[in-house]
Protein backbone atom coordinates (compact mmCIF):
# COMPACT_ATOMS: atom_id res chain seq x y z
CA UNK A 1 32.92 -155.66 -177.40
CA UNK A 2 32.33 -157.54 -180.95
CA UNK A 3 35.57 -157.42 -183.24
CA UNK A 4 36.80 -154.08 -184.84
CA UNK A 5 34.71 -152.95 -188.04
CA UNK A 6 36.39 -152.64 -191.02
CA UNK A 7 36.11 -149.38 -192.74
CA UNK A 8 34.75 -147.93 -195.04
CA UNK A 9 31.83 -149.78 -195.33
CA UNK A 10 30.63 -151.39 -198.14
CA UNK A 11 27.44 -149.21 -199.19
CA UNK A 12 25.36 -150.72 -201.91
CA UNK A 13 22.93 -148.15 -201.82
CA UNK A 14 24.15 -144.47 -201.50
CA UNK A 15 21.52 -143.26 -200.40
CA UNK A 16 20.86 -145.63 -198.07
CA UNK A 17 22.71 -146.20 -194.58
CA UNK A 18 24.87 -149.09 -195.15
CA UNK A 19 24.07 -152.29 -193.70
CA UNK A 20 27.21 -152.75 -191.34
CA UNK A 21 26.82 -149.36 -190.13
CA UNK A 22 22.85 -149.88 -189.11
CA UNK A 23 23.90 -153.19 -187.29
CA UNK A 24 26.44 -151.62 -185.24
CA UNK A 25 24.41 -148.75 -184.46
CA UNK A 26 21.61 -150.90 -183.27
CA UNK A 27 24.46 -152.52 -180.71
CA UNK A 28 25.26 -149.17 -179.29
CA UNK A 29 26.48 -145.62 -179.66
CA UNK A 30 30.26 -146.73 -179.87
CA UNK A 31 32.34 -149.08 -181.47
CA UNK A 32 35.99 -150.31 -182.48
CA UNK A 33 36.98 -149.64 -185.78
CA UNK A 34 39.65 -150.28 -188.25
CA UNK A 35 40.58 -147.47 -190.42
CA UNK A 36 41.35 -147.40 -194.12
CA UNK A 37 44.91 -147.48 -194.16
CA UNK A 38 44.32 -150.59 -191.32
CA UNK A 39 44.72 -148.50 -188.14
CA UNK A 40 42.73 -148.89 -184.93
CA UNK A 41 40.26 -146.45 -183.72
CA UNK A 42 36.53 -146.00 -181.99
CA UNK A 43 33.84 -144.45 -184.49
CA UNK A 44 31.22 -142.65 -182.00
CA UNK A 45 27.26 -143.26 -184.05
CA UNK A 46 24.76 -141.79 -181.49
CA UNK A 47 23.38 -138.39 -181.68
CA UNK A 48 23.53 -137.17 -178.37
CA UNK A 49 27.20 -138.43 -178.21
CA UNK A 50 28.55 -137.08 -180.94
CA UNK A 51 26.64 -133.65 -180.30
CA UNK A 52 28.16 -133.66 -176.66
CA UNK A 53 31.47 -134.70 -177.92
CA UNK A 54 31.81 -132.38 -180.61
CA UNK A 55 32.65 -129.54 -177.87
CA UNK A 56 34.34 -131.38 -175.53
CA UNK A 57 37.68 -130.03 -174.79
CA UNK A 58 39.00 -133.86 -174.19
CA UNK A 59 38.81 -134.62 -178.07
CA UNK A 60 41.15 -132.55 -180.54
CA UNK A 61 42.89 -132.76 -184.00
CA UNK A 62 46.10 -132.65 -182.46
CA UNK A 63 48.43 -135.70 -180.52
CA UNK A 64 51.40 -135.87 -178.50
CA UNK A 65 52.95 -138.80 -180.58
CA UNK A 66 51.84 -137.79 -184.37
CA UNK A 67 53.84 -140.02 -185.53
CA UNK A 68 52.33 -142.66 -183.71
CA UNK A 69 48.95 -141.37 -183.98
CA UNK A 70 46.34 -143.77 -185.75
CA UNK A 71 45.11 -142.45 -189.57
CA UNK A 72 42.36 -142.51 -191.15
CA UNK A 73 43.85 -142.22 -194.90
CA UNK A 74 46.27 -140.75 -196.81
CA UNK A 75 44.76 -137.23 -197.18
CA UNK A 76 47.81 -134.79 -196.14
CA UNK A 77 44.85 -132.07 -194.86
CA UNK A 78 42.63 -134.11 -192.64
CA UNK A 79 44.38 -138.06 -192.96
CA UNK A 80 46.09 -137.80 -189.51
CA UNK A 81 46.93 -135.55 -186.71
CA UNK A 82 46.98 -131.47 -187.63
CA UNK A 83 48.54 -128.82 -185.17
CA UNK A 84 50.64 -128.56 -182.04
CA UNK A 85 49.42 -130.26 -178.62
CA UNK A 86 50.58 -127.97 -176.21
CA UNK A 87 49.05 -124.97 -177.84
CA UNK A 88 46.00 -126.21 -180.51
CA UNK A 89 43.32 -124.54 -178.31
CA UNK A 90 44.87 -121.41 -177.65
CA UNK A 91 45.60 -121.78 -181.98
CA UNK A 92 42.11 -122.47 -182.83
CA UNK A 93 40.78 -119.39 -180.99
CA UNK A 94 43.04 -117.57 -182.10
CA UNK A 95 42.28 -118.72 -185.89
CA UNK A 96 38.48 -118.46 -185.24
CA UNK A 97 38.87 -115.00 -183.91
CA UNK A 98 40.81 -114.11 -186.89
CA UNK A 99 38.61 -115.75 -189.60
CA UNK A 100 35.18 -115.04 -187.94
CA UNK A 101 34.67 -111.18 -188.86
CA UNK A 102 34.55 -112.01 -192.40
CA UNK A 103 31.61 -114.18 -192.17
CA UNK A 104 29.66 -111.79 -189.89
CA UNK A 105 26.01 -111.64 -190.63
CA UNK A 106 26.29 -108.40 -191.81
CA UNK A 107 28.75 -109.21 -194.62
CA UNK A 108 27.07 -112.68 -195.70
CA UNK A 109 23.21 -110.20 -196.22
CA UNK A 110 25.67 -108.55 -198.32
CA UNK A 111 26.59 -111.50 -200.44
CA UNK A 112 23.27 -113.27 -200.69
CA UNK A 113 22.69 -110.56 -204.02
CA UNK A 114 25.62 -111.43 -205.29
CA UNK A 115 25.07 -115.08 -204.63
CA UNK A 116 21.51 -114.66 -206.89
CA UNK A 117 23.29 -112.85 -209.54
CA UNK A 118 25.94 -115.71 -210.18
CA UNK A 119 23.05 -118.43 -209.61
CA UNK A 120 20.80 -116.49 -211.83
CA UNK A 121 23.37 -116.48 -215.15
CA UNK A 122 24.40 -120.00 -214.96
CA UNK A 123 20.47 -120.76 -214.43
CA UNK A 124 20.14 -118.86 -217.93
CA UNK A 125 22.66 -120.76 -219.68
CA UNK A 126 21.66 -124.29 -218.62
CA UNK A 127 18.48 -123.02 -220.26
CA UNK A 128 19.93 -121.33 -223.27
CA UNK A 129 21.84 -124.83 -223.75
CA UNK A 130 18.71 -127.04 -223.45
CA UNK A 131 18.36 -130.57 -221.53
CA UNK A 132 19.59 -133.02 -221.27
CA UNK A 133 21.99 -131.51 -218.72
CA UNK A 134 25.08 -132.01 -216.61
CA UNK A 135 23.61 -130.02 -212.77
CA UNK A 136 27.24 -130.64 -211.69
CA UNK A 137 28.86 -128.88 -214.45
CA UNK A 138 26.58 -126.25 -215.27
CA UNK A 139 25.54 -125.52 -211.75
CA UNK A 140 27.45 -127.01 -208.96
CA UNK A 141 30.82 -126.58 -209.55
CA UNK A 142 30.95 -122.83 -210.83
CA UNK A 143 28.81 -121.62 -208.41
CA UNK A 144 30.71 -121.70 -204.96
CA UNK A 145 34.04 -121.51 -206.99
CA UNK A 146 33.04 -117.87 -208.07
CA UNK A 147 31.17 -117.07 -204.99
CA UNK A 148 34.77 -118.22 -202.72
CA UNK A 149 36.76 -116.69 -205.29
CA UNK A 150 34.95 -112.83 -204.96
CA UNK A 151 34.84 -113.80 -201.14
CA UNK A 152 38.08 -114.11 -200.51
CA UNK A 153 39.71 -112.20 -203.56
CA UNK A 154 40.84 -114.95 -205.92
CA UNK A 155 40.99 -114.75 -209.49
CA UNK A 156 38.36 -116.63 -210.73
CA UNK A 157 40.93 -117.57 -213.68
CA UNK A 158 42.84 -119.49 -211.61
CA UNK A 159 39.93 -121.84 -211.07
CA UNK A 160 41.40 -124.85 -213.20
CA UNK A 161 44.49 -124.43 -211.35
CA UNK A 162 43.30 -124.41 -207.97
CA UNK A 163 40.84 -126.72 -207.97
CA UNK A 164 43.25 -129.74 -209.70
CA UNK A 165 45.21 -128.74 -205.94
CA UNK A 166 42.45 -128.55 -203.89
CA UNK A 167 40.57 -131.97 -205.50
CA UNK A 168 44.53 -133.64 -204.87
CA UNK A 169 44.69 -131.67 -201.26
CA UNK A 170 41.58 -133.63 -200.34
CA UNK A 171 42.51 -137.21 -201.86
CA UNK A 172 42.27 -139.97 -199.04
CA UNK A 173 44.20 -142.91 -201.00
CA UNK A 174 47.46 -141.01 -202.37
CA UNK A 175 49.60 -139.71 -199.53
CA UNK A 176 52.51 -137.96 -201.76
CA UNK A 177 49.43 -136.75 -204.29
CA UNK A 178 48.06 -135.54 -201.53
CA UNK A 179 51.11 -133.25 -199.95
CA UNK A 180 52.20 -132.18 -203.80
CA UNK A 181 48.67 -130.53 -203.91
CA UNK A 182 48.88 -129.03 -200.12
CA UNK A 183 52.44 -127.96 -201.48
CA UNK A 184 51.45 -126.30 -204.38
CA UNK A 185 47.82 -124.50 -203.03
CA UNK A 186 50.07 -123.31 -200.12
CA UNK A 187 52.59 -121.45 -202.63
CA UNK A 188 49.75 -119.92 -204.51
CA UNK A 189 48.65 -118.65 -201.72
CA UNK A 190 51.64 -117.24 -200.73
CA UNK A 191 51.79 -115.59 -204.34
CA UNK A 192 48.29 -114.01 -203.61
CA UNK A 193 49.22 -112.44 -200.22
CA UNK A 194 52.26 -110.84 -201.54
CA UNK A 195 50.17 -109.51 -204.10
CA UNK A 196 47.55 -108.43 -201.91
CA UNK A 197 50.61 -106.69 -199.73
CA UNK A 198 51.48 -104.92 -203.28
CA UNK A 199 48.11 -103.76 -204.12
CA UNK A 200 47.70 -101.97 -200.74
CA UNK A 201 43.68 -102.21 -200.42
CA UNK A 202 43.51 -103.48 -197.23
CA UNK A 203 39.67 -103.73 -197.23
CA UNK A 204 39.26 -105.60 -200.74
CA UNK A 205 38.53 -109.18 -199.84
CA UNK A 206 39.40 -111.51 -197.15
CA UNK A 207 43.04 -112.27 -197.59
CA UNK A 208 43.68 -109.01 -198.14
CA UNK A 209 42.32 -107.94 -195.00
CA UNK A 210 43.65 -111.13 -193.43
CA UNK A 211 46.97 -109.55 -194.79
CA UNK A 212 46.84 -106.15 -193.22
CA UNK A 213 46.07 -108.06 -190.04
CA UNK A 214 48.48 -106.78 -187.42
CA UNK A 215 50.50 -110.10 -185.90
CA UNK A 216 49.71 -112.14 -188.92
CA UNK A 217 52.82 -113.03 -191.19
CA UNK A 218 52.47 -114.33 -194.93
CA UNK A 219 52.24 -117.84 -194.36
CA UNK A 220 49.61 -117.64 -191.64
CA UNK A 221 47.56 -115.34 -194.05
CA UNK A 222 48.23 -117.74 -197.11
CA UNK A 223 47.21 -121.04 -194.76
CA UNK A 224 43.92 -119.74 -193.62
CA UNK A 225 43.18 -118.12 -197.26
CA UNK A 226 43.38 -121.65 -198.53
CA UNK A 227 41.70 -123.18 -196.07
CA UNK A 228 38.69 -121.37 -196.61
CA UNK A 229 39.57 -121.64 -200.67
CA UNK A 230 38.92 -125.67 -200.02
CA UNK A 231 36.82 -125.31 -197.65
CA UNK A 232 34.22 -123.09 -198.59
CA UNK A 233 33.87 -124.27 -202.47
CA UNK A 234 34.72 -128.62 -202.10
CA UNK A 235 31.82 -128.54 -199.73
CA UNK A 236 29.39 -126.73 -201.09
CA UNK A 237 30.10 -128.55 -204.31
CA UNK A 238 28.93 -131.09 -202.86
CA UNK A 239 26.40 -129.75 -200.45
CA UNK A 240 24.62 -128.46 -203.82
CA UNK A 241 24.99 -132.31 -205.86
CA UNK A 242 23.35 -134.21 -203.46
CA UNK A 243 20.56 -132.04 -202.28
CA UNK A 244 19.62 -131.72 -205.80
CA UNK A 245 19.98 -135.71 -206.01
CA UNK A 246 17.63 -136.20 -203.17
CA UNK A 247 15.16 -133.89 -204.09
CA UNK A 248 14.68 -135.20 -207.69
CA UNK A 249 14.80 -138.79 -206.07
CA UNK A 250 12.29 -137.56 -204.22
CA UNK A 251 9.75 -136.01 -206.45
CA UNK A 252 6.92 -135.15 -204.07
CA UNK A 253 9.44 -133.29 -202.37
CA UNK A 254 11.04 -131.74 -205.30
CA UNK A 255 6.98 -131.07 -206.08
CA UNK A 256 6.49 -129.63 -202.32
CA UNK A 257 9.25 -127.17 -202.87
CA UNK A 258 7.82 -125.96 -206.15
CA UNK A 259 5.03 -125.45 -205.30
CA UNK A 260 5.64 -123.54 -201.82
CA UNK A 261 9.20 -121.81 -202.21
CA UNK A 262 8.46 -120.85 -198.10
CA UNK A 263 9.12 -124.25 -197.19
CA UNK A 264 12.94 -123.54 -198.25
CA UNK A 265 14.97 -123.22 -194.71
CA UNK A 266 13.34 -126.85 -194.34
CA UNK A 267 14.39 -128.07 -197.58
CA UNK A 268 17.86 -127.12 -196.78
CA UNK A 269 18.00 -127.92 -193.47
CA UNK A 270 16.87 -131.48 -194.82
CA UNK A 271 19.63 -131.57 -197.56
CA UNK A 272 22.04 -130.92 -194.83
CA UNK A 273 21.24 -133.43 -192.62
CA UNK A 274 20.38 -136.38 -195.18
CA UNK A 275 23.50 -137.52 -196.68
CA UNK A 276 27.02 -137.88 -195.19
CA UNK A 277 26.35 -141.54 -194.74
CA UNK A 278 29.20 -144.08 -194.74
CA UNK A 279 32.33 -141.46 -194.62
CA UNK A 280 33.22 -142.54 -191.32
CA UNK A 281 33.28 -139.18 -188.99
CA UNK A 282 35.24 -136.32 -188.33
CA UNK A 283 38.52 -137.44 -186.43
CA UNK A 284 39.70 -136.90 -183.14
CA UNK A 285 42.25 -137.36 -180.93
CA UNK A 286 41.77 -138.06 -176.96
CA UNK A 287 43.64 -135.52 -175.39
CA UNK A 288 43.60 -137.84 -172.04
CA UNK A 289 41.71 -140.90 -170.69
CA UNK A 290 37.98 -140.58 -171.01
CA UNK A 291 34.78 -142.78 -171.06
CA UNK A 292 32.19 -142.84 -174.34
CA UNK A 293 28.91 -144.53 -173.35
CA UNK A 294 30.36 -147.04 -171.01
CA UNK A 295 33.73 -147.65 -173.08
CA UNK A 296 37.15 -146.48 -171.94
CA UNK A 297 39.32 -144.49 -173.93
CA UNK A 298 42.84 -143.90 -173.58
CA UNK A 299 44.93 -141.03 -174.16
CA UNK A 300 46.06 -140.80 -177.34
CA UNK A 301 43.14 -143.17 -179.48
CA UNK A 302 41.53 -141.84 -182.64
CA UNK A 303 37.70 -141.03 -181.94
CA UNK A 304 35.91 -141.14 -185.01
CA UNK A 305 32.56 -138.61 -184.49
CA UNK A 306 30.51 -139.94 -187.34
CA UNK A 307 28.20 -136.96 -187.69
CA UNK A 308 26.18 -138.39 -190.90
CA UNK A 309 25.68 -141.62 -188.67
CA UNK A 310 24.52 -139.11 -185.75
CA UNK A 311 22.03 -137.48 -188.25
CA UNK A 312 20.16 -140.60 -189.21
CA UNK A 313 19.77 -141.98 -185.51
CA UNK A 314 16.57 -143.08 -185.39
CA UNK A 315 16.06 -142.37 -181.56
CA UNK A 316 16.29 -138.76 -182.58
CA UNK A 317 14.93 -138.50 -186.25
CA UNK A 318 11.66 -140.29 -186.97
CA UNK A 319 11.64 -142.71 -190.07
CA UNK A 320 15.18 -141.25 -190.59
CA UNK A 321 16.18 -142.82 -193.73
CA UNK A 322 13.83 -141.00 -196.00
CA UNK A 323 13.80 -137.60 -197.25
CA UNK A 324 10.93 -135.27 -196.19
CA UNK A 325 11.50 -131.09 -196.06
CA UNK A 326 8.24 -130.97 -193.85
CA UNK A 327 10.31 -133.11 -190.81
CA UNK A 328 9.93 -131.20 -187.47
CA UNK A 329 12.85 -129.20 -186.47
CA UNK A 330 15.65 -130.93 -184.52
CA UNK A 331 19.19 -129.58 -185.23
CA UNK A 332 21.32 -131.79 -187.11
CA UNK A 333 25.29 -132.10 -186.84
CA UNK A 334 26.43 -131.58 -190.10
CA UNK A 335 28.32 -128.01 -189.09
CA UNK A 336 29.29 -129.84 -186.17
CA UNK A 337 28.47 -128.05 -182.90
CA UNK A 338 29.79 -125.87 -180.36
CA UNK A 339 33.57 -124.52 -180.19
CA UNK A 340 34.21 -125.86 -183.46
CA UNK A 341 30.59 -125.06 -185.40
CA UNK A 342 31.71 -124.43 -189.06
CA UNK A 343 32.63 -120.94 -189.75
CA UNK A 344 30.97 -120.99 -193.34
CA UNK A 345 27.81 -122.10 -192.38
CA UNK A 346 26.05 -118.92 -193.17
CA UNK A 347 27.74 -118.69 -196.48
CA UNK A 348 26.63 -122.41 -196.96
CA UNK A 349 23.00 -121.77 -195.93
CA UNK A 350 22.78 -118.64 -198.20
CA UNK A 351 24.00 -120.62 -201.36
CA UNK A 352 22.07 -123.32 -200.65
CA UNK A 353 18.62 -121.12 -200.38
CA UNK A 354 19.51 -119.35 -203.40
CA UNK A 355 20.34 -122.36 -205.64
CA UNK A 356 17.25 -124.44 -204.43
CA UNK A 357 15.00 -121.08 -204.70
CA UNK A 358 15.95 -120.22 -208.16
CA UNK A 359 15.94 -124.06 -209.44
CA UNK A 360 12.75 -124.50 -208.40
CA UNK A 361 11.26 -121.32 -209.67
CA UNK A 362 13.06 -121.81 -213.15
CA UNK A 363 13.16 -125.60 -213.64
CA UNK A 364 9.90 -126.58 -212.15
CA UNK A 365 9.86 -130.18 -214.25
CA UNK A 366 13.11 -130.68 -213.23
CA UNK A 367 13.98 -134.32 -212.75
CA UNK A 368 17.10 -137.06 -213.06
CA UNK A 369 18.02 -138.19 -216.28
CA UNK A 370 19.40 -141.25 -215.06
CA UNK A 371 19.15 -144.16 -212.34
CA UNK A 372 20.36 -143.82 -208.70
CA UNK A 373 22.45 -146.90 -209.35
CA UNK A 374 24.38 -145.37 -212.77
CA UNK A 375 25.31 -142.06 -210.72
CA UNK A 376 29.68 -142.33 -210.38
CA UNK A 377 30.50 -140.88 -206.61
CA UNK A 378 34.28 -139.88 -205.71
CA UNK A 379 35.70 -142.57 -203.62
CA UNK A 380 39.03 -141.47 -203.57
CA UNK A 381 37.98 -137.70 -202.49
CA UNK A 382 37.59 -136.22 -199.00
CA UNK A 383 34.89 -134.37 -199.06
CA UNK A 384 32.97 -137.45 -202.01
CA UNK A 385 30.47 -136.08 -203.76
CA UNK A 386 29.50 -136.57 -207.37
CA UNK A 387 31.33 -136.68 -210.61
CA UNK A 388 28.40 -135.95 -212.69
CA UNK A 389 24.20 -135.46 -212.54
CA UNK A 390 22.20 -135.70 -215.55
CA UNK A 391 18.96 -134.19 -215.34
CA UNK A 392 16.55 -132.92 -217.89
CA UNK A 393 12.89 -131.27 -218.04
């Protein structure tokens, strides 16, 4: 086993693997790592690994020693270990059983008008205000902010607020930023339960119905409210930045889409699976000894499941470094898989289709107003993403 790979790794192109990562790949499926902060750990590359180890009951975000546990930043929300050890499965059924109702089928068909109206009036103003443009500004970033906020019952007023304590929640390099913002999206959420309490409509969004939940107290009903408040708009933010970026990077693609709107469950299969290079992997925690692809584990080490990595491994994706819509089918990990498959994913999927769908109907020229290499990612922000995209048409 070579020496332990520093991360994260230096990535001069972001849309392309980065160099380290490809070379340890090509060496196998598994390898030691050092973290950010300078801890040790194994970061897990191969598709069919990953995939496999994504619902193995072995692996979990919990340890017995948290204190001693290995981290892979600062980030209060996802830096280090989360939960209890003795009872985090029996806690994450009981959470998905809890949260899973509300993103029924039924209720995301529902949404997916709502979702087009939103889409369809920022669309008019981006118009209305002419190019050159800001995508992020105009279209990224208010879209799955109001689309979480009617979801779940948050005033979209608030948005300023919330999203200053979500974007410190989620910072990887400032610990005590970090728990300040957990601190203060966890009290606001505790202010919106009681209010929801007040109001007495049990049925009007999801933390109010998480509310009148028999067996849930406040602070269970104010965690899991903003949990799904970061969750389901910092992604998506994202989710929405780069697949434009790839698709106007990519102009016979961007072209393709245009022109045939049918090819879109491709398109956005394609802009889930393409980035997420670089970011390390979703942490884990062996739960007891275990062997990865030859390597022994012990009890207790950090296992890094580097889903992006998994998505671009060339024994499973052909030519998988460039961005095609028209690439056969073959199911990629960025939901993760099994017990723990992302909740949102419908919601994601449905603002995704609508976004792409209207963009392409409305913007048609659409194209970057700027080189790859001037774009400004956040570093310092769990979930990355872009600061700005300048387009025009």
């Amino acid at each position: 086993m070579s020496a332990p790979v520093q991360l994260p790794y230096e990535q001069p192109d972001p849309m392309r693997p980065a160099p380290l990562l490809r070379e340890s790949q090509v060496r196998g499926p598994i390898h030691a790592v050092r973290t950010a902060v300078g801890d040790s750990g194994w970061q897990v590359t191969g598709y069919e690994e990953v995939r496999r180890l994504l619902d193995d009951d072995r692996l979990g975000r919990a340890h017995r020693e948290p204190e001693k546990a290995s981290r892979t930043g600062e980030s209060a929300m996802f830096g280090g270990p989360q939960g209890d050890f003795d009872t985090e499965q029996a806690d994450h059924r009981r959470m998905r059983s809890l949260l899973q109702p509300h993103f029924s089928p039924k209720r995301m068909r529902a949404l997916r008008a709502r979702v087009e109206t939103l889409t369809a009036a920022l669309l008019a103003e981006l118009a209305a205000a002419g190019p050159p443009a800001d995508l992020h500004a105009a279209l990224a970033l208010p879209l799955p902010i109001a689309v979480i906020c009617e979801l779940l019952g948050v005033p979209f007023e608030d948005r300023a607020q919330f999203r200053a304590w979500t974007q410190a929640a989620g910072d990887i390099t400032d610990r005590a930023r970090s728990e300040q913002g957990l601190t203060e999206l966890f009290g606001y959420g505790r202010q919106l339960v009681a209010r929801k309490r007040a109001e007495g409509d049990a049925d009007a969004d999801v933390i109010s119905r998480l509310a009148a939940t028999d067996g849930v107290s406040d602070d269970e009903a104010a965690m899991m409210g903003m949990f799904l408040l970061f969750a389901g708009h910092e992604t998506t933010v994202t989710a929405i930045d780069e697949g434009a970026l790839w698709l106007l990077a990519y102009p016979q693609q961007w072209q393709a889409l245009v022109e045939e709107p049918s090819r879109i469950d491709a398109a956005v299969e394609e802009i889930l699976r393409a980035p997420g290079l670089g970011g390390g992997g979703i942490p884990r925690y062996a739960r007891t000894d275990l062997e990865i692809a030859g390597v022994h584990i012990r009890e207790g080490e950090l296992v890094l499941l580097d889903n992006g990595a998994a998505n671009h491994d060339a024994g499973v994706f052909a030519d998988p470094d460039s961005f095609d819509i028209g690439r056969p089918a073959v199911p990629h990990l960025s939901f993760g898989h099994g017990a723990r498959y992302c909740i949102g994913a419908p919601l994601a999927r449905i603002e995704l289709q609508v976004v792409f769908l209207q963009l392409a109907a409305r913007f048609p020229t659409l194209k970057l107003g700027c080189a790859t290499d001037e774009l400004v990612f956040n570093a310092n922000v769990l979930t990355g993403g872009l600061a700005a995209l300048p387009v025009t048409w």
